[in-house]
Protein backbone atom coordinates (compact mmCIF):
# COMPACT_ATOMS: atom_id res chain seq x y z
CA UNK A 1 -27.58 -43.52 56.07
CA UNK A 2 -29.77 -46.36 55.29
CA UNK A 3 -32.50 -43.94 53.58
CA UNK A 4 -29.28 -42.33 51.02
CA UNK A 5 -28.86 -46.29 50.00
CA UNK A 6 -25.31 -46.34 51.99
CA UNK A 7 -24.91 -50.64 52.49
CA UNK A 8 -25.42 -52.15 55.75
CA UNK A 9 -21.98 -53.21 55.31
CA UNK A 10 -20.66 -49.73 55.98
CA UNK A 11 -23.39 -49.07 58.04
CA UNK A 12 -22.66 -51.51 60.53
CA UNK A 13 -18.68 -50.13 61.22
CA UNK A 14 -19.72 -46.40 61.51
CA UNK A 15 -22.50 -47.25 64.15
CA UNK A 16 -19.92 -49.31 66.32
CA UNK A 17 -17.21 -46.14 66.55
CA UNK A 18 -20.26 -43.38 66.64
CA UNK A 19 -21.91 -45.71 69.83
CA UNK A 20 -21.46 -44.27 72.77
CA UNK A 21 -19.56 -41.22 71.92
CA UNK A 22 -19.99 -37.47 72.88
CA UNK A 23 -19.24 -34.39 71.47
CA UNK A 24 -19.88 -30.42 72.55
CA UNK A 25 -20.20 -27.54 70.73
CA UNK A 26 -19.38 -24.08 72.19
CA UNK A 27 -21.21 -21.24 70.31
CA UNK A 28 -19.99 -17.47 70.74
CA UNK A 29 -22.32 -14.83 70.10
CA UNK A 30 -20.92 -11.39 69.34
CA UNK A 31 -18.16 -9.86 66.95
CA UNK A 32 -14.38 -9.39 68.21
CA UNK A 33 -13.19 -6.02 69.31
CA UNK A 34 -11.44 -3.72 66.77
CA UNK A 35 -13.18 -5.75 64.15
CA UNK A 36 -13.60 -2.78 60.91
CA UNK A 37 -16.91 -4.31 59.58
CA UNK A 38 -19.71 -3.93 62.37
CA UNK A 39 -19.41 -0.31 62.10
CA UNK A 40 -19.76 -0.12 58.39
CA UNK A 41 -22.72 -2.36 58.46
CA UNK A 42 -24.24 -0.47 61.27
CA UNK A 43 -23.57 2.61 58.94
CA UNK A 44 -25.43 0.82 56.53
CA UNK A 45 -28.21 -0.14 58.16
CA UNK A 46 -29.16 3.11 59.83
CA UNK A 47 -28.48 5.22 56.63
CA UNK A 48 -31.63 2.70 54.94
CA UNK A 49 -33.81 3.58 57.75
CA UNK A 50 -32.95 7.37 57.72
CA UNK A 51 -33.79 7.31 53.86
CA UNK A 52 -37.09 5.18 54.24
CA UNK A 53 -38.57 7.54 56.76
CA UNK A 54 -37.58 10.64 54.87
CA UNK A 55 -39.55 9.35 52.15
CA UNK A 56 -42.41 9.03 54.50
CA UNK A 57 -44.07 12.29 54.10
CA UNK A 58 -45.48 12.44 57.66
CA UNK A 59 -42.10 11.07 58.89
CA UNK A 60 -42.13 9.47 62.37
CA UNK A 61 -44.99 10.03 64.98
């Protein structure tokens, strides 16, 4: 705060309620089920790589 030029004077007040305090974060990996748009973008995805290594001329070895 002090290095964006915020004054000590609010400073001072945001340090006294942020001392001491905890917080958690709980992060969820995944997509939900019945969800439309993994499938498409899976569709996606694995049409690209079927084009790219039909251009390949020796295709995959």
């Amino acid at each position: 705060m002090e290095k964006a030029g915020i004054p000590e004077k609010l400073i001072r007040p945001t340090r006294i309620c942020v001392k001491g305090s905890k917080s958690r974060a709980r992060v969820k990996t995944g997509i939900k089920q019945g969800d439309c748009l993994p499938p498409l973008l899976f569709n996606l995805a694995l049409e690209k790589a079927i084009n790219r290594v039909a251009e390949m001329e020796t295709g995959l070895q």
